[in-house]
N, C-alpha and C. Protein backbone atom coordinates (compact mmCIF):
# COMPACT_ATOMS: atom_id res chain seq x y z
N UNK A 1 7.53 -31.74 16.75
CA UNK A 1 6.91 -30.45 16.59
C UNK A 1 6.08 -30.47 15.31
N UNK A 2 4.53 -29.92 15.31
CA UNK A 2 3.77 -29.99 13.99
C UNK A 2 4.69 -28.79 13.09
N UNK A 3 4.38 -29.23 11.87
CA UNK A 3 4.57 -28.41 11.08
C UNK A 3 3.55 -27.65 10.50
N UNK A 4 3.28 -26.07 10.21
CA UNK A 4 1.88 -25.79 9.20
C UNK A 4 1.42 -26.12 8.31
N UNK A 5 1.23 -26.56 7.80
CA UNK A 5 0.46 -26.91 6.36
C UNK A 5 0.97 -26.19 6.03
N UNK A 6 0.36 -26.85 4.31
CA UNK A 6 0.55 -25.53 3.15
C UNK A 6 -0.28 -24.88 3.19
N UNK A 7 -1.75 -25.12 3.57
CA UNK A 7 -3.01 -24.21 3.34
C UNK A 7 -2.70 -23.55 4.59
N UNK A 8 -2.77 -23.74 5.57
CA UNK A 8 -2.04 -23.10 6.86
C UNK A 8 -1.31 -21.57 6.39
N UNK A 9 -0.35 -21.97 5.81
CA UNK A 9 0.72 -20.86 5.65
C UNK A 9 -0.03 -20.05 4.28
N UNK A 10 -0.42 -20.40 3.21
CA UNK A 10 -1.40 -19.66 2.53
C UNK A 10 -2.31 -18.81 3.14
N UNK A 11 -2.80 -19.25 3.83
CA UNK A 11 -4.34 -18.37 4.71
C UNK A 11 -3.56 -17.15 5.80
N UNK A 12 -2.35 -17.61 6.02
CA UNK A 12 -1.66 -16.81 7.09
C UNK A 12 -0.96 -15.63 5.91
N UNK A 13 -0.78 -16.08 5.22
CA UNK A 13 0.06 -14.85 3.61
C UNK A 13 -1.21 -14.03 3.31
N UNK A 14 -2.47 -14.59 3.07
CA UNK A 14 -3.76 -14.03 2.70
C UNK A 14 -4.04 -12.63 3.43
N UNK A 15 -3.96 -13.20 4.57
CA UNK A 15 -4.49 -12.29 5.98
C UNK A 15 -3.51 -11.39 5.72
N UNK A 16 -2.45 -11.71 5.62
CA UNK A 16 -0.90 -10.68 5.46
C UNK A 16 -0.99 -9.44 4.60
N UNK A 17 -1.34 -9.87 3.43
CA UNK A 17 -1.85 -9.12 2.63
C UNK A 17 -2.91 -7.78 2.43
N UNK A 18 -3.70 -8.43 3.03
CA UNK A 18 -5.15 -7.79 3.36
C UNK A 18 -5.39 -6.95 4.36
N UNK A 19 -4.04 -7.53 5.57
CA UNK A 19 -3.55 -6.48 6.15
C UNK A 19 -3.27 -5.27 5.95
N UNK A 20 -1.90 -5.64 4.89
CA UNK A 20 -1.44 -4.27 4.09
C UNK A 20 -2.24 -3.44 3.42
N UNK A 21 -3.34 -3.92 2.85
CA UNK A 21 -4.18 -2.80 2.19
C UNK A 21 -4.99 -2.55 3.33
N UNK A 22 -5.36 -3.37 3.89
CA UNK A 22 -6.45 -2.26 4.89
C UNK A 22 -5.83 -1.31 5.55
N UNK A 23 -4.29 -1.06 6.11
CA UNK A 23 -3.24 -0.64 6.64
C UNK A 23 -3.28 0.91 5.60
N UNK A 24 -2.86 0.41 4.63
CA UNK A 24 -3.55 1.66 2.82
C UNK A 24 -4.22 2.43 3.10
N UNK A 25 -5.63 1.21 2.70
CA UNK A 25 -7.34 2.45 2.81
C UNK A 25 -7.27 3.40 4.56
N UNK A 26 -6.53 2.98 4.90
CA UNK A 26 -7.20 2.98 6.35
C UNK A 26 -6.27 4.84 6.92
N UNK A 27 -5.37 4.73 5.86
CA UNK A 27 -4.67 6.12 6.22
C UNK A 27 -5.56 7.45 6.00
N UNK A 28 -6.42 7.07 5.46
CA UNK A 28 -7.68 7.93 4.90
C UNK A 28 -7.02 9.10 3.85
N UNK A 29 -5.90 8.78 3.14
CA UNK A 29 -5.55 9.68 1.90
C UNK A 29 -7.10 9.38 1.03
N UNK A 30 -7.29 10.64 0.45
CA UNK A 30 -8.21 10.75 -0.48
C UNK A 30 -8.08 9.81 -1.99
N UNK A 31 -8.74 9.14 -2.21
CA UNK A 31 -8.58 8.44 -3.42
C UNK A 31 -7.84 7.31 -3.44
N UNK A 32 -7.34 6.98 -2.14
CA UNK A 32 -6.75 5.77 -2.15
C UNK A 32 -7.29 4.84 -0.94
N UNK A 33 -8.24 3.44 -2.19
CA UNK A 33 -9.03 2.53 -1.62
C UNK A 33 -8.50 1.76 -1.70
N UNK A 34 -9.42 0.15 -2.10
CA UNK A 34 -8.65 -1.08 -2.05
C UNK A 34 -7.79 -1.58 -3.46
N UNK A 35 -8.03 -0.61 -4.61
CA UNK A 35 -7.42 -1.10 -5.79
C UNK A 35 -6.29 -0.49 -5.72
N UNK A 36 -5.87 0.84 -5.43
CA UNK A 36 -4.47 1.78 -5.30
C UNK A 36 -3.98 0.69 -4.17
N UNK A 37 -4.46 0.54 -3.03
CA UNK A 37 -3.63 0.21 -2.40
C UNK A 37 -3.09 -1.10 -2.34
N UNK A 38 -3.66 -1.95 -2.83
CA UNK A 38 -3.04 -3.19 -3.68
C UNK A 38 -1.87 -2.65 -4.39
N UNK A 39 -1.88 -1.63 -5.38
CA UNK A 39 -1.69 -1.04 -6.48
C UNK A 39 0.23 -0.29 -5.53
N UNK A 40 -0.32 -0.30 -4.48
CA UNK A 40 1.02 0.33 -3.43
C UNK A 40 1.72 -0.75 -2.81
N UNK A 41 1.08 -1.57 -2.69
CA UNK A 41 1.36 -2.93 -1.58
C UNK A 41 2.49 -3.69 -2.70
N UNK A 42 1.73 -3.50 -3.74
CA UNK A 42 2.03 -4.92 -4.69
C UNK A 42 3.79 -4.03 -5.04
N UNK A 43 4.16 -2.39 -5.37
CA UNK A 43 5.39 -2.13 -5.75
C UNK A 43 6.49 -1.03 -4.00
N UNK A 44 5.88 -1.46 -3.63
CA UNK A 44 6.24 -0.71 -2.36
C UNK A 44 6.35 -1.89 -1.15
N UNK A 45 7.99 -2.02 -0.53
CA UNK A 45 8.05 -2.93 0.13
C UNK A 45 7.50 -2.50 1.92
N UNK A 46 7.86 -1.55 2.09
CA UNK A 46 7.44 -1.04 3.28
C UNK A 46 6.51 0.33 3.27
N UNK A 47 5.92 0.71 4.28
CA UNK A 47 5.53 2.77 4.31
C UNK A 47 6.65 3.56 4.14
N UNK A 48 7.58 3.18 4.76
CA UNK A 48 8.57 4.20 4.55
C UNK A 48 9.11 4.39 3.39
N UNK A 49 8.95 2.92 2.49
CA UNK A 49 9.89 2.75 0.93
C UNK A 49 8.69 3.92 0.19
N UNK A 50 6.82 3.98 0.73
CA UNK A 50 5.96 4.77 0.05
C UNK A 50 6.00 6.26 0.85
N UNK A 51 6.36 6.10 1.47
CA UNK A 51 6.84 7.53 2.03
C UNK A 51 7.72 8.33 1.30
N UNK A 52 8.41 7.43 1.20
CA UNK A 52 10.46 8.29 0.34
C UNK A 52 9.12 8.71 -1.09
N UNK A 53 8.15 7.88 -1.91
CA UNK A 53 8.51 7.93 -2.94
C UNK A 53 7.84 9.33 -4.03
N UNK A 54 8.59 10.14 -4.70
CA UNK A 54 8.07 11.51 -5.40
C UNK A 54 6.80 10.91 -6.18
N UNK A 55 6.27 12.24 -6.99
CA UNK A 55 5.13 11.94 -7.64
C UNK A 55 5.32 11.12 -8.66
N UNK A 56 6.94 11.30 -9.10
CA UNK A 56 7.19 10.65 -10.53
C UNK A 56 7.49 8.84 -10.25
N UNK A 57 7.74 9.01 -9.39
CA UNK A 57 7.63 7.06 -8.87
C UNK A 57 6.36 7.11 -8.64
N UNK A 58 5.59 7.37 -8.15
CA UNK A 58 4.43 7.04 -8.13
C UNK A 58 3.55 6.65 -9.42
N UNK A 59 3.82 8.16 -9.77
CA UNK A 59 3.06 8.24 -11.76
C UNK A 59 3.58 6.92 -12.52
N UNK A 60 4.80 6.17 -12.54
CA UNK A 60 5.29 5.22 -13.19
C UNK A 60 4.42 4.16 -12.70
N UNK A 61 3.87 3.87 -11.81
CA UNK A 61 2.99 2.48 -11.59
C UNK A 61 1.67 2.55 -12.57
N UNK A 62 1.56 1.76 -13.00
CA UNK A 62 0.18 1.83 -14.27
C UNK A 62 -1.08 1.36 -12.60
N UNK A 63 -1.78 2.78 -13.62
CA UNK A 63 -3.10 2.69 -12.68
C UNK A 63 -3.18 3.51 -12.02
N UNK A 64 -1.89 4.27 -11.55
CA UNK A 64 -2.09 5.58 -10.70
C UNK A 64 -2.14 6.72 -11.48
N UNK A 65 -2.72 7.88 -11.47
CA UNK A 65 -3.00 8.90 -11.91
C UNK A 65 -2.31 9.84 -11.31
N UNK A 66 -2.03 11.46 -11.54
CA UNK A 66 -1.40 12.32 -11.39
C UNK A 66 -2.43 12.81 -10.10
N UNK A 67 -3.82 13.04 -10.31
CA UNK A 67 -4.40 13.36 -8.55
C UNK A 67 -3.98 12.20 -7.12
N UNK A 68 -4.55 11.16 -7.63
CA UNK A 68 -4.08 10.13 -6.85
C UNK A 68 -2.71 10.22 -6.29
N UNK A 69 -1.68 10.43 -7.41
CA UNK A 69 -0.15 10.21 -6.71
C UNK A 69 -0.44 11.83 -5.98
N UNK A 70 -0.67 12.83 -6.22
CA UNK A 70 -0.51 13.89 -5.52
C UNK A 70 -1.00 14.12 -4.06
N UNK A 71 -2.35 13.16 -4.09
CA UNK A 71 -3.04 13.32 -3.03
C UNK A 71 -1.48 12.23 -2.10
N UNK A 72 -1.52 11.19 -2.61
CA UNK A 72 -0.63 10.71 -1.83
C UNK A 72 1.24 11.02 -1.38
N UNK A 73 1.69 11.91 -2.02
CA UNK A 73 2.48 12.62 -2.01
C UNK A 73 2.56 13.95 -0.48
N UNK A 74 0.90 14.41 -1.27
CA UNK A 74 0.67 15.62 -0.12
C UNK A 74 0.46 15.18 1.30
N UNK A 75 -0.21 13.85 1.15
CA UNK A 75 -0.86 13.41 2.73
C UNK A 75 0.68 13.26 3.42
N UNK A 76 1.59 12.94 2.82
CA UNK A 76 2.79 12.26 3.99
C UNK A 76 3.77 13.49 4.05
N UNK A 77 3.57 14.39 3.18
CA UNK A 77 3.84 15.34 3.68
C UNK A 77 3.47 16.62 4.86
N UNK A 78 2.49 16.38 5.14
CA UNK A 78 1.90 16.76 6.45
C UNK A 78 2.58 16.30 7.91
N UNK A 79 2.94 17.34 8.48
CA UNK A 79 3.93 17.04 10.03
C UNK A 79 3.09 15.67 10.75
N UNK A 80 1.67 16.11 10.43
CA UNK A 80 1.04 15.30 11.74
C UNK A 80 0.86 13.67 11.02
N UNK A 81 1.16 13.77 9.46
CA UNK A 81 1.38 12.08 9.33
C UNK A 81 2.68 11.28 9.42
């Protein structure tokens, strides 16, 4: 049976990644593009772990701001998200 490469399995982590933020931008919360959502990806293991999390976990990540965490706070609080 082949095995993947290393560059193989790199390029497959890449995509993985890039996933997750486009997965981010793509919720269409206001103010959160490709740097927040790196910025979410990189301390948030799942949506649901960024779902659970208040404004004040949010505010603790350097780089997020008090609109930003709010906007993202408010969006998942909405029934229809």
């Amino acid at each position: 049976m082949n095995r993947p490469s290393t560059s193989d399995i790199l390029s497959r982590l890449s995509r993985l990644v890039h996933h997750e933020q486009f997965i981010l931008s793509a919720l269409a919360i206001p103010g959160l593009g490709g740097t927040v959502g790196d910025l979410l990806a990189d301390n948030f293991a799942s949506l649901d772990e960024l779902k659970a999390a208040d404004e004040e976990t949010l505010q603790n990540i350097d780089g997020l701001g008090p609109v930003t965490t709010g906007h993202i706070v408010q969006w998942f609080a909405e029934p229809e998200n």
